[in-house]
N, C-alpha and C. Protein backbone atom coordinates (compact mmCIF):
# COMPACT_ATOMS: atom_id res chain seq x y z
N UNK A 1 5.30 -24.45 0.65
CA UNK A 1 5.60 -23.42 -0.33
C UNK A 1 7.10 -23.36 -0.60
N UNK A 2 7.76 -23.21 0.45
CA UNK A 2 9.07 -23.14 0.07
C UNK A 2 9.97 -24.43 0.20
N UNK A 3 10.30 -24.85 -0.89
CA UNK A 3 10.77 -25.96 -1.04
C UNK A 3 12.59 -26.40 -1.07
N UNK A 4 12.84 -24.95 -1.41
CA UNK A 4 14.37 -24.91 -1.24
C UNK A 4 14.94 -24.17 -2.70
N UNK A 5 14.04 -24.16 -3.78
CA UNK A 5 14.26 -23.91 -4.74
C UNK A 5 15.01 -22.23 -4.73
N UNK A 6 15.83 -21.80 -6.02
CA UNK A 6 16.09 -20.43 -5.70
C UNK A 6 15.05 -19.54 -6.08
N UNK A 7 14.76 -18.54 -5.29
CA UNK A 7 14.05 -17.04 -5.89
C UNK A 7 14.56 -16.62 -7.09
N UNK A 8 13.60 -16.20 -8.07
CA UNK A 8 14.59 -16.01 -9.71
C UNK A 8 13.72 -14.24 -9.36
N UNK A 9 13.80 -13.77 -9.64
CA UNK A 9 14.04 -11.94 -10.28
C UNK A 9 13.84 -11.96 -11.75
N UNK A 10 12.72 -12.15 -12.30
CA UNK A 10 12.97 -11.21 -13.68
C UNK A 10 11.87 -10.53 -14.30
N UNK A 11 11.89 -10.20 -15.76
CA UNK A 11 11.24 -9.02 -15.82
C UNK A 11 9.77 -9.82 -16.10
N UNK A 12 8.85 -9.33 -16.15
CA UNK A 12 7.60 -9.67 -16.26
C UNK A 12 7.45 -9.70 -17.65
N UNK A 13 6.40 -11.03 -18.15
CA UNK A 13 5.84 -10.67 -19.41
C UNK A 13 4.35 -11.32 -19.21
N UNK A 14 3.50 -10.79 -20.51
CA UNK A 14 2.29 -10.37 -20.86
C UNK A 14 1.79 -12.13 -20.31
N UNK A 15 2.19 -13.16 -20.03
CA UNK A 15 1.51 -13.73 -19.41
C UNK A 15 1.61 -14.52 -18.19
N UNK A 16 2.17 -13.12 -17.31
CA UNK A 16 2.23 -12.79 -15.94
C UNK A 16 0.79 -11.62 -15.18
N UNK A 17 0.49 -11.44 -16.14
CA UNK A 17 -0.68 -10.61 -15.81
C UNK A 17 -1.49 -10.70 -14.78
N UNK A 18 -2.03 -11.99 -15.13
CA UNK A 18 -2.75 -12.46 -14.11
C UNK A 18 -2.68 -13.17 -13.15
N UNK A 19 -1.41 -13.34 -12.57
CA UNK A 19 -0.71 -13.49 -11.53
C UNK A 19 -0.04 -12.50 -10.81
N UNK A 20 0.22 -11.35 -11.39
CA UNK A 20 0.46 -10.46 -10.92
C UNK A 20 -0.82 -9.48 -10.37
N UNK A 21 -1.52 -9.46 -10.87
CA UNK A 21 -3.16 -8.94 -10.63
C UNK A 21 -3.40 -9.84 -9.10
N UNK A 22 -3.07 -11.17 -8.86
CA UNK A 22 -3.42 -11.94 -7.80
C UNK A 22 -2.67 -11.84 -7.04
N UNK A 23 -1.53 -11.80 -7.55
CA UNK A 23 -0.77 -11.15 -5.53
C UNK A 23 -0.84 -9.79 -5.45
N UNK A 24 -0.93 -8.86 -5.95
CA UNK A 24 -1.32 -7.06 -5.94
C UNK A 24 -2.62 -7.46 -4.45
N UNK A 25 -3.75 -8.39 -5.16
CA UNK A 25 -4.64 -8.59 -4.02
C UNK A 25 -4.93 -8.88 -2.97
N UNK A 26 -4.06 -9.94 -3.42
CA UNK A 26 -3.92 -10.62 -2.09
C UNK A 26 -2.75 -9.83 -1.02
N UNK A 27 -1.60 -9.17 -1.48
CA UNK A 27 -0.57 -8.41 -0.90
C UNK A 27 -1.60 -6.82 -0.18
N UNK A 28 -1.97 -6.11 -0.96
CA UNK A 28 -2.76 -5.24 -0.18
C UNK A 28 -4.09 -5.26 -0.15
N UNK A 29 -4.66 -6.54 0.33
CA UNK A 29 -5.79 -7.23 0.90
C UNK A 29 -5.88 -6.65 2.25
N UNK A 30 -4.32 -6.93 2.77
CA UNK A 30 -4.79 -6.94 4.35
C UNK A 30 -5.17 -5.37 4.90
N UNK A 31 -5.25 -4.17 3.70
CA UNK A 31 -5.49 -3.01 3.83
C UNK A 31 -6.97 -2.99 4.06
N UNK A 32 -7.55 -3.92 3.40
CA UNK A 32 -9.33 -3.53 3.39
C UNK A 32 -10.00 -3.24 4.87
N UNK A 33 -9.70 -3.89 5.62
CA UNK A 33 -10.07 -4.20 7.59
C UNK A 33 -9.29 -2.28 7.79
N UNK A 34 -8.70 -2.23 7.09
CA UNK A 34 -8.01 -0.59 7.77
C UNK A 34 -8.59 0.59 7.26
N UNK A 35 -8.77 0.04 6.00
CA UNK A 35 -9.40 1.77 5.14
C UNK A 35 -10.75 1.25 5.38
N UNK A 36 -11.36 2.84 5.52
CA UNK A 36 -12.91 2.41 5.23
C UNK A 36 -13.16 1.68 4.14
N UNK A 37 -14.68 1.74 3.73
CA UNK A 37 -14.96 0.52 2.56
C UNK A 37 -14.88 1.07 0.94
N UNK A 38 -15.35 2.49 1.15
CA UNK A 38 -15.18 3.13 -0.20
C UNK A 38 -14.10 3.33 -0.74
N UNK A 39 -12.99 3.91 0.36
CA UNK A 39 -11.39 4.15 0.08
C UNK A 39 -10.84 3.05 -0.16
N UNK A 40 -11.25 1.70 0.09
CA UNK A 40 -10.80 0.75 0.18
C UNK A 40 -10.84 -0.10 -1.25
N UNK A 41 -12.07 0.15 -2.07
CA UNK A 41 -12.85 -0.12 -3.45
C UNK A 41 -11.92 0.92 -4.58
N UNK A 42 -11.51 2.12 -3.99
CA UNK A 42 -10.95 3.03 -4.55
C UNK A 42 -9.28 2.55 -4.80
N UNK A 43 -8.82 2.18 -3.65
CA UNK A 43 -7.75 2.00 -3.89
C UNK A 43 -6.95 0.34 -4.78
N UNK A 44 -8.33 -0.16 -4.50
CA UNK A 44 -8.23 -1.85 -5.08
C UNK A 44 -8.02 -1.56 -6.91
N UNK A 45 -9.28 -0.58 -6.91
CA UNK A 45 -9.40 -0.22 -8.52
C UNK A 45 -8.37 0.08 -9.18
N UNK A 46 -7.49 1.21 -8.12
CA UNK A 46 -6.61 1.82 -9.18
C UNK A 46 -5.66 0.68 -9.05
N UNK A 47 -5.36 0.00 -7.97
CA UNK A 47 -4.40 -1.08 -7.93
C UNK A 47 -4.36 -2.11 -9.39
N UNK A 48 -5.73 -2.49 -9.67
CA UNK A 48 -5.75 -3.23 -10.76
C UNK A 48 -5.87 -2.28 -12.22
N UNK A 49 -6.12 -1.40 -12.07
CA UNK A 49 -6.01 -0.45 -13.38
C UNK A 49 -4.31 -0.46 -13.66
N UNK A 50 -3.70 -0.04 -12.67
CA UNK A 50 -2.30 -0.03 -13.03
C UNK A 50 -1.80 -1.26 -13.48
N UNK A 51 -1.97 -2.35 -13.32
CA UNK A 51 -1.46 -3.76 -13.90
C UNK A 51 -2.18 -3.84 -15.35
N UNK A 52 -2.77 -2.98 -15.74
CA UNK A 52 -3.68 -2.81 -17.11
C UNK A 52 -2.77 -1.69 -17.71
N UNK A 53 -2.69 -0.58 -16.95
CA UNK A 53 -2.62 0.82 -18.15
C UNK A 53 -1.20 0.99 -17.32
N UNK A 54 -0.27 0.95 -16.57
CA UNK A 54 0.93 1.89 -16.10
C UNK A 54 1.75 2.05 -17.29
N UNK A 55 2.62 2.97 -17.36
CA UNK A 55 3.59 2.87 -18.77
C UNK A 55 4.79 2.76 -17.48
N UNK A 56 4.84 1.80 -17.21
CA UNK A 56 6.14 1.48 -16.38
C UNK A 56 7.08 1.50 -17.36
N UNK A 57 8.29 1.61 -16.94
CA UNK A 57 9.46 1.23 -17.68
C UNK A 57 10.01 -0.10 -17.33
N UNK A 58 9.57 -0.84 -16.30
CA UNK A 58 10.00 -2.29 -15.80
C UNK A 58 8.77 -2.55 -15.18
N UNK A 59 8.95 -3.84 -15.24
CA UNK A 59 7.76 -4.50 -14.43
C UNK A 59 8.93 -5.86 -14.11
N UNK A 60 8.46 -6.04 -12.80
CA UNK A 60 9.48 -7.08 -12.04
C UNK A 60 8.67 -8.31 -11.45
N UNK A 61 8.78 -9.59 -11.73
CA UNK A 61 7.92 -10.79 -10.73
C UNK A 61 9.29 -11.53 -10.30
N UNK A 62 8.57 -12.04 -8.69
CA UNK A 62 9.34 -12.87 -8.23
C UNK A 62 8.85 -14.18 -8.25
N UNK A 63 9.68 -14.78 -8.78
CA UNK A 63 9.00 -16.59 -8.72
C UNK A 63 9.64 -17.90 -7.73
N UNK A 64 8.97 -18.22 -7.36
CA UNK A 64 9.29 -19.34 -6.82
C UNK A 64 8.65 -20.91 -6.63
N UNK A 65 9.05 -21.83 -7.33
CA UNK A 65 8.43 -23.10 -7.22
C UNK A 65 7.85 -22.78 -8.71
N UNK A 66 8.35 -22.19 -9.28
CA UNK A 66 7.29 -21.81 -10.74
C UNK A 66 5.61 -21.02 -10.62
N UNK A 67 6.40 -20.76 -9.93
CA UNK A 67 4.83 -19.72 -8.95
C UNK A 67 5.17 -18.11 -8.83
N UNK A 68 4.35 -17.31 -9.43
CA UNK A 68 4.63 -16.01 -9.30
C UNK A 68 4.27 -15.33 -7.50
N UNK A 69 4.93 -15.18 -6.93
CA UNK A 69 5.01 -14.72 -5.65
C UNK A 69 4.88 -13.20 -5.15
N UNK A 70 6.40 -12.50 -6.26
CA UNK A 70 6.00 -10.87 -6.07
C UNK A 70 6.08 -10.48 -7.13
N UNK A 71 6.22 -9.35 -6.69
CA UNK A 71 6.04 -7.92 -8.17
C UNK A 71 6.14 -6.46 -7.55
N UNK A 72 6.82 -6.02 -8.72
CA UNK A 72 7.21 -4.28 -8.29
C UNK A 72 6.92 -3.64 -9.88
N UNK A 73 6.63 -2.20 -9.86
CA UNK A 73 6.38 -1.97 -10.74
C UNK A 73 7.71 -0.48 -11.07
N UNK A 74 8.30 0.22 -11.81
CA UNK A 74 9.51 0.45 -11.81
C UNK A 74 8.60 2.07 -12.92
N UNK A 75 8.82 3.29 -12.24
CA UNK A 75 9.05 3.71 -13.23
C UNK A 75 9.78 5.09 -13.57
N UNK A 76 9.91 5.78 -14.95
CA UNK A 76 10.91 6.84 -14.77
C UNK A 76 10.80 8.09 -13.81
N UNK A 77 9.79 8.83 -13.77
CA UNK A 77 9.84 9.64 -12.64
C UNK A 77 8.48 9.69 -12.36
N UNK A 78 8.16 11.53 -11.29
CA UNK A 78 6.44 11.49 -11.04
C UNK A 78 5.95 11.90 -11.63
N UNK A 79 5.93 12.43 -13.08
CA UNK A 79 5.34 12.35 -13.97
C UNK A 79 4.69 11.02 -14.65
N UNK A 80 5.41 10.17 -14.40
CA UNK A 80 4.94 8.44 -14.81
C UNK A 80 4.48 8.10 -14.32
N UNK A 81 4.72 7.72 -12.84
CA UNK A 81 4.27 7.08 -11.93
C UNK A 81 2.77 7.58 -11.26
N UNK A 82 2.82 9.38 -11.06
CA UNK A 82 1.68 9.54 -10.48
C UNK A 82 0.72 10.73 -11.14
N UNK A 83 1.79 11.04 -12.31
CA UNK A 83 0.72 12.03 -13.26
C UNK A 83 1.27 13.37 -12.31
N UNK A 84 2.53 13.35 -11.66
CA UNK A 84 2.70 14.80 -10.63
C UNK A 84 4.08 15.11 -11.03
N UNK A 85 4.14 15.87 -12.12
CA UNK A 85 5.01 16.72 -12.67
C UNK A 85 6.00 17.75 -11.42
N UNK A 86 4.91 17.90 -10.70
CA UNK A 86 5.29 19.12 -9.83
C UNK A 86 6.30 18.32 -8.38
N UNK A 87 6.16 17.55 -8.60
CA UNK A 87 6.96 16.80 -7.53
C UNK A 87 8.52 16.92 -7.78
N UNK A 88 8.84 16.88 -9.15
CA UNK A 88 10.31 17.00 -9.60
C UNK A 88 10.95 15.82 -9.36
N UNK A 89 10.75 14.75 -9.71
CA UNK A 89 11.26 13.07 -9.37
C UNK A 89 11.54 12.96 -11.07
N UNK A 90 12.85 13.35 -11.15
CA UNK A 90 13.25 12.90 -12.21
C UNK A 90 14.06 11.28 -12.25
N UNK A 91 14.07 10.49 -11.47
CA UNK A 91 14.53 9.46 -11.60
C UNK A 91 13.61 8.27 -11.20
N UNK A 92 14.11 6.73 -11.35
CA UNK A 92 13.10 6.05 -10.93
C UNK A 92 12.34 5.61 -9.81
N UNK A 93 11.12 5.91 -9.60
CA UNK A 93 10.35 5.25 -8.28
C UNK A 93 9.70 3.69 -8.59
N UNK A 94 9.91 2.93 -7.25
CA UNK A 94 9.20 2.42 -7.38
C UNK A 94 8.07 1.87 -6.87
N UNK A 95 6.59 1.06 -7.30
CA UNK A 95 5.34 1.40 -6.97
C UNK A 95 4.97 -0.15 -7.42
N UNK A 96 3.82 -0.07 -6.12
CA UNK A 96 3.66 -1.22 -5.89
C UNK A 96 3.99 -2.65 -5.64
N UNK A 97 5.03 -2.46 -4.95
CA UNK A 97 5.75 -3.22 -4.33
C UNK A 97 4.91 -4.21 -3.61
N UNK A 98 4.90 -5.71 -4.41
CA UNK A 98 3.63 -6.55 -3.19
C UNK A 98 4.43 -8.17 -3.09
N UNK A 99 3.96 -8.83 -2.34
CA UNK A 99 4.82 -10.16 -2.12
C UNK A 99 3.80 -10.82 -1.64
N UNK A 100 3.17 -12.16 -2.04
CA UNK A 100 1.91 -12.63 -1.07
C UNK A 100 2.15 -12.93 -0.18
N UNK A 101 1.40 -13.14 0.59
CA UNK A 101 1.38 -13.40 2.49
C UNK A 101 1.68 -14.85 2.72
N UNK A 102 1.63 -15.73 1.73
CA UNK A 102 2.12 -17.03 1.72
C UNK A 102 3.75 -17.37 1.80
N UNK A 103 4.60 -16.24 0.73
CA UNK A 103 5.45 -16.10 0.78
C UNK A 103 6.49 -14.97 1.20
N UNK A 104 5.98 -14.14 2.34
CA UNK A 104 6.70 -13.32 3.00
C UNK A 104 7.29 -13.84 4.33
N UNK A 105 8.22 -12.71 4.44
CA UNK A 105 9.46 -13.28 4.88
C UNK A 105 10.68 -14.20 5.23
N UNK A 106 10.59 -14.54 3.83
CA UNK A 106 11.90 -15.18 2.58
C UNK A 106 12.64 -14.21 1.85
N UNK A 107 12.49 -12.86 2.04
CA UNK A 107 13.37 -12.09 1.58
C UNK A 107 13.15 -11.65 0.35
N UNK A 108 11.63 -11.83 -0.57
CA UNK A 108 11.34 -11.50 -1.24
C UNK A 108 11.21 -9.92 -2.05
N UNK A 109 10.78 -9.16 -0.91
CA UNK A 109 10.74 -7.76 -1.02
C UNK A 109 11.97 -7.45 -1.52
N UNK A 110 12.85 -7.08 -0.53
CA UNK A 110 14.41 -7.38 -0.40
C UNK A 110 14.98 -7.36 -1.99
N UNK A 111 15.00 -8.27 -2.28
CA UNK A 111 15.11 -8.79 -3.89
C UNK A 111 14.37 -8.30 -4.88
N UNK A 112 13.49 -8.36 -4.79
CA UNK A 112 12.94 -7.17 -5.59
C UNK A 112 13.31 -5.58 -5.66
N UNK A 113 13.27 -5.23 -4.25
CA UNK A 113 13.85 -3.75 -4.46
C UNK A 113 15.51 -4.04 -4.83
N UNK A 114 16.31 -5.24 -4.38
CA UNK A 114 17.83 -4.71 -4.74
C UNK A 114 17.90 -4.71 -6.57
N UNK A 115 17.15 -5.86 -7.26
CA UNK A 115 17.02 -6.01 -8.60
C UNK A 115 16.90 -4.51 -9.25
N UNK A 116 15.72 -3.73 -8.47
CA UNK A 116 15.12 -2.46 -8.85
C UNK A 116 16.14 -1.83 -8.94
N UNK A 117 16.69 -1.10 -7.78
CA UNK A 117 18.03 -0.52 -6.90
C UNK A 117 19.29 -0.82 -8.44
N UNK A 118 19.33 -1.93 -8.49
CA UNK A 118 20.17 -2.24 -9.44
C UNK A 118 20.31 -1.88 -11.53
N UNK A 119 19.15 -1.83 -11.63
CA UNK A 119 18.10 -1.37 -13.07
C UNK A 119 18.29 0.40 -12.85
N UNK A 120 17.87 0.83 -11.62
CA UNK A 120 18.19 2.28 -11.86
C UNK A 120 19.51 2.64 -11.58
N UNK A 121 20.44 2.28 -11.23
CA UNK A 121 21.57 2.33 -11.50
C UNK A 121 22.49 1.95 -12.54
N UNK A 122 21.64 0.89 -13.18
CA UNK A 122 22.27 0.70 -14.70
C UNK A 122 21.25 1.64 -15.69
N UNK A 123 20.50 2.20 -15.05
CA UNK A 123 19.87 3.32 -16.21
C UNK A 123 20.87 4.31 -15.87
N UNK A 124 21.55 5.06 -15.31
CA UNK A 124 22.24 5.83 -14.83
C UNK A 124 21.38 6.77 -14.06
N UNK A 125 20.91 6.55 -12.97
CA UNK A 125 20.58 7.15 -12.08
C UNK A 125 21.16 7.15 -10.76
N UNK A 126 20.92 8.65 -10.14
CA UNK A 126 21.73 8.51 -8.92
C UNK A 126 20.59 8.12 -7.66
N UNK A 127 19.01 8.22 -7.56
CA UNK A 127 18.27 7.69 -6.61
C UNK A 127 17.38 6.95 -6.95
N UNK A 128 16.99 5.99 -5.96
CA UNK A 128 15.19 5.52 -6.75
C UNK A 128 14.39 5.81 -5.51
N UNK A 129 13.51 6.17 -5.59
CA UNK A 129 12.12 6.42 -4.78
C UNK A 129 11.02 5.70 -4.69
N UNK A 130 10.49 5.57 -3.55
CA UNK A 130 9.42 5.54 -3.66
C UNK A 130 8.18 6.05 -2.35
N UNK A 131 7.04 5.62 -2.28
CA UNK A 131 6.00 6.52 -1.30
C UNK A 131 5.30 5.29 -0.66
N UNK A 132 5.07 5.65 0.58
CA UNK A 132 4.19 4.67 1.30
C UNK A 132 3.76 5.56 2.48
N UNK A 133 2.87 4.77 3.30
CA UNK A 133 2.11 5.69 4.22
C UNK A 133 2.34 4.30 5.55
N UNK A 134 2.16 5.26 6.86
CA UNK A 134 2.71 4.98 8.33
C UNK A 134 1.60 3.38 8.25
N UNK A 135 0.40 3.41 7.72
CA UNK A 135 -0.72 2.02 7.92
C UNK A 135 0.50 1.07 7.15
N UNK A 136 1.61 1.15 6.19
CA UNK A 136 2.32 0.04 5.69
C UNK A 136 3.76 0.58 6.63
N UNK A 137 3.28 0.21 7.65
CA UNK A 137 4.64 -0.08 8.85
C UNK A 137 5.49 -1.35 8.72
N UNK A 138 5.29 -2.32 8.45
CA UNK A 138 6.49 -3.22 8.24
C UNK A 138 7.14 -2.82 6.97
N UNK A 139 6.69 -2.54 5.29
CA UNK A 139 7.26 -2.29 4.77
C UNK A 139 7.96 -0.78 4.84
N UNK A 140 7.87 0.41 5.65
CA UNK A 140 8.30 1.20 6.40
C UNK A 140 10.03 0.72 6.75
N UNK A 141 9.55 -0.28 7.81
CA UNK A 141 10.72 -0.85 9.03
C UNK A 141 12.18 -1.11 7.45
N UNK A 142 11.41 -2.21 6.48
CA UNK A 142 12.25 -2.62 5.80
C UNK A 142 12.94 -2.23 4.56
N UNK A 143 12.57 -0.72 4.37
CA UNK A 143 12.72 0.50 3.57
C UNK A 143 13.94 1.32 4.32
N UNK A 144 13.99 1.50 5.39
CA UNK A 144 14.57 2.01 6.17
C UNK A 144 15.81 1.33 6.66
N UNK A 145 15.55 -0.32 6.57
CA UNK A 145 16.71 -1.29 7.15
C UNK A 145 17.81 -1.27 6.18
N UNK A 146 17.50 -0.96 4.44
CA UNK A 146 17.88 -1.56 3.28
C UNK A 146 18.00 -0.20 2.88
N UNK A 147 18.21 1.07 3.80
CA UNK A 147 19.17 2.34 3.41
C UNK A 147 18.44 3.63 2.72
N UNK A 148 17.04 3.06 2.68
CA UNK A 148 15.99 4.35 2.10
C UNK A 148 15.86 5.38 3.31
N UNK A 149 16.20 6.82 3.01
CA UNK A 149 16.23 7.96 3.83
C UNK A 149 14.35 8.32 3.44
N UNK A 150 14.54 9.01 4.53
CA UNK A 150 13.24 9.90 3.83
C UNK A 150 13.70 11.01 3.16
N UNK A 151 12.23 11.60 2.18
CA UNK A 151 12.38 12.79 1.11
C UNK A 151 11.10 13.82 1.87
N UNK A 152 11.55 14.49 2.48
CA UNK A 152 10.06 14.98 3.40
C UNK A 152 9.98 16.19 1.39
N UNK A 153 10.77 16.47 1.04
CA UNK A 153 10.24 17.39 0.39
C UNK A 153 9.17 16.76 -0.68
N UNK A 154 8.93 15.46 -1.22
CA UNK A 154 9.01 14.56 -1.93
C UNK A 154 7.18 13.92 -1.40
N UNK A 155 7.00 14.25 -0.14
CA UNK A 155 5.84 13.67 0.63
C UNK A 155 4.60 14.59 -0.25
N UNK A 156 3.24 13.36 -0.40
CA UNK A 156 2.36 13.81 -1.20
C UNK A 156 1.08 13.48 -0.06
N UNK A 157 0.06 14.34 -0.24
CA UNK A 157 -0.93 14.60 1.01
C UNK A 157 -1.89 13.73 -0.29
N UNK A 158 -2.89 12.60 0.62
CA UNK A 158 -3.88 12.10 -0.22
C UNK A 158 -4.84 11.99 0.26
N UNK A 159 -5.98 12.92 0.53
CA UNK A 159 -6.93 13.02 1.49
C UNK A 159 -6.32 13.43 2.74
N UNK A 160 -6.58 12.87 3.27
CA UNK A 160 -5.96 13.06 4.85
C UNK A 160 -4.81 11.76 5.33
N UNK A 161 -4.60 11.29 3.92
CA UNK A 161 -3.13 10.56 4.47
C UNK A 161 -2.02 11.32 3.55
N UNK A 162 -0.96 11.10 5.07
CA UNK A 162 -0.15 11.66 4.32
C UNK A 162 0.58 10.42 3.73
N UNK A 163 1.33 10.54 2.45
CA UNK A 163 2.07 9.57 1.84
C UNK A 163 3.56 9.90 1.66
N UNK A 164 4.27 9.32 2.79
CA UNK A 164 5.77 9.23 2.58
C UNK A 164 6.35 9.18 1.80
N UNK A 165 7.41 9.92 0.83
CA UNK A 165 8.64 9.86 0.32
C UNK A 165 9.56 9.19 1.05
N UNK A 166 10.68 8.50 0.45
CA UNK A 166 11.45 7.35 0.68
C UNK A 166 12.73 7.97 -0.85
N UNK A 167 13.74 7.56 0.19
CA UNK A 167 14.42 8.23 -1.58
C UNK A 167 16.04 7.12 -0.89
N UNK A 168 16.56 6.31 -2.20
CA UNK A 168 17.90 5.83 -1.79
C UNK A 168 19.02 6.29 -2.78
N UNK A 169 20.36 6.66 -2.02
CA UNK A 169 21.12 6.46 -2.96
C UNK A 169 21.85 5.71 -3.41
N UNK A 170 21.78 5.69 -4.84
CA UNK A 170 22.73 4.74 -5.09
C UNK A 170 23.81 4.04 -5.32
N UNK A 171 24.88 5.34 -4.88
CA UNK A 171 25.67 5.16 -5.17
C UNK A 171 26.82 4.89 -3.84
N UNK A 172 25.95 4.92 -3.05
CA UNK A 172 26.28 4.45 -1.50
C UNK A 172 24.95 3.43 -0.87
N UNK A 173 24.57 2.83 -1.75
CA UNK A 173 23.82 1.87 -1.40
C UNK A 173 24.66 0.21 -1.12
N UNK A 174 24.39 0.42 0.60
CA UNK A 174 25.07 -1.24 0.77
C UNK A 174 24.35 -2.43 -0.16
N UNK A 175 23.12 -2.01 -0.32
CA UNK A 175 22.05 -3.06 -0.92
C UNK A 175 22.42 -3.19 -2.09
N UNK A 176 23.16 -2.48 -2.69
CA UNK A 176 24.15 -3.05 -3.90
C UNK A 176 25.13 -3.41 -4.49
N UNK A 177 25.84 -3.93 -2.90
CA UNK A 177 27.23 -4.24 -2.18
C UNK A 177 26.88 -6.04 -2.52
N UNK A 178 25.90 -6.21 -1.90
CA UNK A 178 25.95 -7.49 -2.17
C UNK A 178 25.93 -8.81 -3.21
């Protein structure tokens, strides 16, 4: 897979779709063995509904070898992103963050969020956000390595998981030092 070539960052177009639909799956695949089976059908759905209907303001793929690898989806606040007005996230989160399992840990994520990190700061924003839950513990570890605080006020209850807020700034972001 990795051949030496560089990781390129850019924005997605309409016939990335379905490559992006295939690592979304394959990236939170390895969730199915964790959630039960219904939550699990539930969460696949909306996964692929959003690569259909999100009104993102960015959509991001990572390529490599001429191969779509990751993808993040970018958008203006929680009103966009999750239909939750009441949250007060006036700036950008971002959602769905996936990298396939073929090509993780090459620094893919990483790059994707600094690209992101970088887009909401040239929108003029001062944070970007986003939410994940304790079952996505490595991407946790590497949210946290790359300067994302938590937003406990920001945390959204979904059933009986709770879903972490994550909030960076950016204007003391090392991740945009580099």
């Amino acid at each position: 897979m990795m051949s030496g070539k560089a990781l390129i960052i850019r924005q997605a177009e309409p016939a990335d779709r379905d490559a992006t639909r295939e690592v979304l799956l394959d990236a939170y695949g390895q969730y199915a063995s964790v959630l039960s089976e219904p939550y699990w059908i539930q969460y696949r759905d909306s996964i692929l509904a959003s690569v259909e209907g999100a009104e993102t303001k960015e959509r991001l793929v990572a390529v490599l070898d001429d191969e779509v690898v990751g993808s993040v989806f970018l958008f203006d606040s929680s009103e966009a992103a999750y239909g939750r007005s009441d949250l007060q996230i006036h700036s950008p989160i971002i959602r769905l963050l996936a990298v396939s399992q073929k090509a993780r840990g090459y620094g893919v994520a990483t790059e994707l969020i600094r690209t992101s990190a970088k887009l909401a700061r040239d929108w003029g924003a001062e944070t970007l956000h986003l939410h994940t839950s304790d079952m996505m513990d490595s991407a946790v570890r590497l949210y946290e390595r790359l300067g994302f605080e938590r937003a406990f006020d920001k945390d959204i209850m979904n059933g009986e998981t709770l879903v972490k807020s994550y909030r960076l700034q950016l204007k003391q972001a090392a991740l945009l030092e580099a």
